[in-house]
Every structure is written in C-alpha cells, then in structure tokens.
C-alpha atoms as a PDB file:
ATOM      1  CA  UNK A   1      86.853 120.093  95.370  1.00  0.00           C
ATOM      2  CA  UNK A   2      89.280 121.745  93.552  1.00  0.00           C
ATOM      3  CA  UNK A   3      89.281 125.473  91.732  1.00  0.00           C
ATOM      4  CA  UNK A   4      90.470 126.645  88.725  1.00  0.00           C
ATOM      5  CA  UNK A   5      90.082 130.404  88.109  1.00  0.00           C
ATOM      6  CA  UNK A   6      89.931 132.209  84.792  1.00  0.00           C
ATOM      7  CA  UNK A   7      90.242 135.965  84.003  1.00  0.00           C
ATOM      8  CA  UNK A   8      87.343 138.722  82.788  1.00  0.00           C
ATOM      9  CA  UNK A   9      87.149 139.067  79.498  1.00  0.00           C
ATOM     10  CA  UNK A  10      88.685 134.903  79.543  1.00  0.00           C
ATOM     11  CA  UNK A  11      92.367 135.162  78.499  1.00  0.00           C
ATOM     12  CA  UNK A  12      94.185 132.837  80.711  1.00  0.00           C
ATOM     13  CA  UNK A  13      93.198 129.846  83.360  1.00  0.00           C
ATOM     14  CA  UNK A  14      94.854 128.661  86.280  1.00  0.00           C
ATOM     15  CA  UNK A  15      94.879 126.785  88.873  1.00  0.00           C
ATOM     16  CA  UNK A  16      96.469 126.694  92.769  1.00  0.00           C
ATOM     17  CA  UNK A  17      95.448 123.224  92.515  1.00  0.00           C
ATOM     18  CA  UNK A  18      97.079 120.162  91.633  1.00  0.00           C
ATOM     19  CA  UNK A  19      95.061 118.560  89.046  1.00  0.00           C
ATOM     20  CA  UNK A  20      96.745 115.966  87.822  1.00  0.00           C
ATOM     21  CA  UNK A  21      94.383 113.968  90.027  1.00  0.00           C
ATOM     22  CA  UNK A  22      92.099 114.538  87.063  1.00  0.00           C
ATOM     23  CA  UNK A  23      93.737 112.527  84.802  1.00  0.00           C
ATOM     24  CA  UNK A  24      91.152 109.275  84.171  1.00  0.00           C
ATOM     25  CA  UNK A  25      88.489 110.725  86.720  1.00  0.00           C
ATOM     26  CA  UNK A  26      84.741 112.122  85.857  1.00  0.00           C
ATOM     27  CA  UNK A  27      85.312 115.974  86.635  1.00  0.00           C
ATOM     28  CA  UNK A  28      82.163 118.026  87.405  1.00  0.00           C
ATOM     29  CA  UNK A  29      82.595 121.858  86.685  1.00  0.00           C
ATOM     30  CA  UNK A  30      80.236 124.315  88.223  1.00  0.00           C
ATOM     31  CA  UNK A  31      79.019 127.222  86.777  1.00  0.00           C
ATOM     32  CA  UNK A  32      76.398 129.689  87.370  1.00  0.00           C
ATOM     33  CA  UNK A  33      75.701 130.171  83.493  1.00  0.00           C
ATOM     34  CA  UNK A  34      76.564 129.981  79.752  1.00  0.00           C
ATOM     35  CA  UNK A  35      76.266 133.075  77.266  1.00  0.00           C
ATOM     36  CA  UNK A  36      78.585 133.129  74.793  1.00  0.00           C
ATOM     37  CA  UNK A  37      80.977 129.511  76.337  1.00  0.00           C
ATOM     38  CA  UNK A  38      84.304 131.353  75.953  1.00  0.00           C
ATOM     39  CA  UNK A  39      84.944 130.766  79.850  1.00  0.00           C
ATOM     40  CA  UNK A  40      83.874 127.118  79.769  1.00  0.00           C
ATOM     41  CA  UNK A  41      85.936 127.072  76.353  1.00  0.00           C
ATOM     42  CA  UNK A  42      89.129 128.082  77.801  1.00  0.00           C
ATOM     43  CA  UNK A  43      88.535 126.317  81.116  1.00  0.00           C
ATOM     44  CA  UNK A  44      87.779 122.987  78.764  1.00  0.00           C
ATOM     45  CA  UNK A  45      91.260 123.754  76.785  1.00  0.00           C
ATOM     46  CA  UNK A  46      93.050 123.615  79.873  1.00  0.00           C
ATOM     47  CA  UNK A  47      91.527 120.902  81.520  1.00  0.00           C
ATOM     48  CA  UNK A  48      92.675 118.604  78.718  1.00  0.00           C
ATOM     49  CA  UNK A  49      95.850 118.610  79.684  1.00  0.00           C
ATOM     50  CA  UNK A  50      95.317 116.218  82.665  1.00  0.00           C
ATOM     51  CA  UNK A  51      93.215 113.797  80.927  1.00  0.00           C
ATOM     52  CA  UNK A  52      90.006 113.910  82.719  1.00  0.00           C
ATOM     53  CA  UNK A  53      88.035 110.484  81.529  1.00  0.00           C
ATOM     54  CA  UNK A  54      84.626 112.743  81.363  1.00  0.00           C
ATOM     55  CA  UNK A  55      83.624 116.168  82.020  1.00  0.00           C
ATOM     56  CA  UNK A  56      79.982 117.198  83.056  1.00  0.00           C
ATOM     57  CA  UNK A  57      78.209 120.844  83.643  1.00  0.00           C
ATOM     58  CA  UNK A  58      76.697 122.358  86.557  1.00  0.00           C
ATOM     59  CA  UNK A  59      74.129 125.680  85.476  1.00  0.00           C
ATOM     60  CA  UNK A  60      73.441 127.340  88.610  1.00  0.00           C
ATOM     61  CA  UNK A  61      71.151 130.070  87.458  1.00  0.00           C
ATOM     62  CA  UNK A  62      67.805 130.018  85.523  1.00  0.00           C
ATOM     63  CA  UNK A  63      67.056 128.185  82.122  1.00  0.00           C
ATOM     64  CA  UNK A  64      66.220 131.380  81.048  1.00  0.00           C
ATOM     65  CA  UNK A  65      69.187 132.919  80.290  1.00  0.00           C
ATOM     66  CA  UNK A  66      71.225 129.946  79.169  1.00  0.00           C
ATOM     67  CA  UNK A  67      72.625 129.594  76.007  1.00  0.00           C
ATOM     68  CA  UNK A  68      73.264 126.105  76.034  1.00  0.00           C
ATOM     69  CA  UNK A  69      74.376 125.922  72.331  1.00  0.00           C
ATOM     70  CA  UNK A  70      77.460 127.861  73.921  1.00  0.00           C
ATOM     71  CA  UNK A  71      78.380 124.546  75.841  1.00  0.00           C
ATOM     72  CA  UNK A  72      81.499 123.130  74.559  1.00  0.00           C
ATOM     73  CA  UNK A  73      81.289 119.755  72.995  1.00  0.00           C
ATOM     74  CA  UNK A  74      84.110 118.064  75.215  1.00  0.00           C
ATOM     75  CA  UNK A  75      81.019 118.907  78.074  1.00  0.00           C
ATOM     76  CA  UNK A  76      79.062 115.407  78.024  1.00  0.00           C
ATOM     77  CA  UNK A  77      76.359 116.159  80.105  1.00  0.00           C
ATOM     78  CA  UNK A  78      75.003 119.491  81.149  1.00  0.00           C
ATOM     79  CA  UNK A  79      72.890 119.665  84.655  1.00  0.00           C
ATOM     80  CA  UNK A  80      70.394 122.517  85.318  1.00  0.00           C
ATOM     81  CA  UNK A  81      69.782 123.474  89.194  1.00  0.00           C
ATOM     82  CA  UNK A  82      66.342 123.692  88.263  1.00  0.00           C
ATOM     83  CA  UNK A  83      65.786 120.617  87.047  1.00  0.00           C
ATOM     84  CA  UNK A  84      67.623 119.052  90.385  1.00  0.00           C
ATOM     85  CA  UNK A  85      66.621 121.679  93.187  1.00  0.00           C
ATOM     86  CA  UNK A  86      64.249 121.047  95.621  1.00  0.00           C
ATOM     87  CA  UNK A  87      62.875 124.046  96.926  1.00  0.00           C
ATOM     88  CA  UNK A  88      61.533 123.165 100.146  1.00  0.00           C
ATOM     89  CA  UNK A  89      64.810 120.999 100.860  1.00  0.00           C
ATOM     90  CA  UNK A  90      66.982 124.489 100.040  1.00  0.00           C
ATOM     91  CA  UNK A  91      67.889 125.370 103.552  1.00  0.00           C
ATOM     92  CA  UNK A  92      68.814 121.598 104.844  1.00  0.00           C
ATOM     93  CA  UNK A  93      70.775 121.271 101.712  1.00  0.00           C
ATOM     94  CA  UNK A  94      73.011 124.833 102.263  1.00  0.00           C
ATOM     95  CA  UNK A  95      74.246 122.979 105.781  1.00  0.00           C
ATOM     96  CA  UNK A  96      74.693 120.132 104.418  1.00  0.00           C
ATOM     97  CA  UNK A  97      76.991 121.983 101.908  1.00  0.00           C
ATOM     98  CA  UNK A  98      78.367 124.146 103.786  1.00  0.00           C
ATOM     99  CA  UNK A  99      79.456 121.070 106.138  1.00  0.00           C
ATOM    100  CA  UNK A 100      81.041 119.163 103.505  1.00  0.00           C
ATOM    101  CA  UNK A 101      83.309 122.287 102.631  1.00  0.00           C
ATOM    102  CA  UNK A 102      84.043 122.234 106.546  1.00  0.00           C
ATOM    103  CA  UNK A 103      85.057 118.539 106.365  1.00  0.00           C
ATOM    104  CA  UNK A 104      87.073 118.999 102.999  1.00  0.00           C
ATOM    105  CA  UNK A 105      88.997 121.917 104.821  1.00  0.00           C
ATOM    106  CA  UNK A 106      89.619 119.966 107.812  1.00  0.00           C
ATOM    107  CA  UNK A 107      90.894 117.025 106.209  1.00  0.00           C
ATOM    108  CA  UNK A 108      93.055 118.968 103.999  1.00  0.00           C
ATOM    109  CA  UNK A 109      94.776 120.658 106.392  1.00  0.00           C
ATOM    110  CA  UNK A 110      95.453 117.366 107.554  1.00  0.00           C
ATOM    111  CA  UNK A 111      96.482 115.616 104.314  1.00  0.00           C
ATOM    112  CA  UNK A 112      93.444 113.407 104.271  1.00  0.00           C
ATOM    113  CA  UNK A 113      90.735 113.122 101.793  1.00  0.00           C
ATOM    114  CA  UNK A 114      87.036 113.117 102.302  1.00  0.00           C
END
C-alpha cells in the first residue's frame, strides 16, 4: 500500500512514498467519490510519471452521488463498493483489513514485503 496525498481545493500531489515501484505494475487508487475528477485528475497527472502499466478506481461511497463522467480516461476500470460489498460479511472483512495493514506495517519496518 502506498499513499499519495493531494491538497483541498487540488493544487499539488505528493507522495512520502517511493513509487517508482509503479512503473509497469496495475495500480489500484482508492477513493471515497468522484464530483467534479479534479483530485483523481491531478493524482492521474502525477502518477504518469512512474509508468504504471494500468490504473483502476476504487468508489467507496454510494452510486448516488457519483459523477462517474468525472473519471479520468487514463482510469481503465472503475469499481463501486456497492457493487462488491457484502453486507453481512462487513465486520469479518474490517479484521481482515485491518490485519493486513498490521502485517504491511510489520514487514515494513522490517524491510520485507507482504
């Protein structure tokens, strides 16, 4: 997992991250929604840099107030958590999360990967 952070109203991106580990690889960013794209825009811009080989979108919140018109071209597939959620798996799948972060932080503390 790796973060890349973007300012309110989107002017700049960065990243604490190396991502040159992008370049060639399928990168999956994660969003909780689209109104008017400029963050996924600028994010997108950026991202080019290091070559991913595919980028793909991750809608956290309700169909309802996407604007999925707003998703940048460069995006080649957009997910919807609705479409992939389900509901009576919610609270086995938040551990199951929430353990995978604990193993990511773990091994990067100790220069492994996952």
């Amino acid at each position: 997992m790796l973060s890349v952070c973007t300012d309110y109203p989107p002017t700049r991106c960065e990243s604490a991250d190396d991502l040159v580990v992008l370049k060639g690889s399928r990168v999956l960013l994660i969003e909780d929604d689209v109104i008017g794209g400029g963050t996924l825009r600028l994010v997108v811009s950026y991202l080019k840099k290091f070559s991913p080989a595919a980028l793909a979108l991750y809608l956290g919140h309700t169909k309802g107030i996407q604007h999925l018109r707003n998703v940048p071209t460069e995006i080649g597939t957009t997910y919807l958590a609705e479409d992939h959620l389900d509901w009576d798996r919610r609270a086995a799948d938040e551990e199951a999360f929430v353990a995978f972060c604990k193993r990511l932080d773990t091994n990067q503390a100790a220069g492994g990967v996952v």
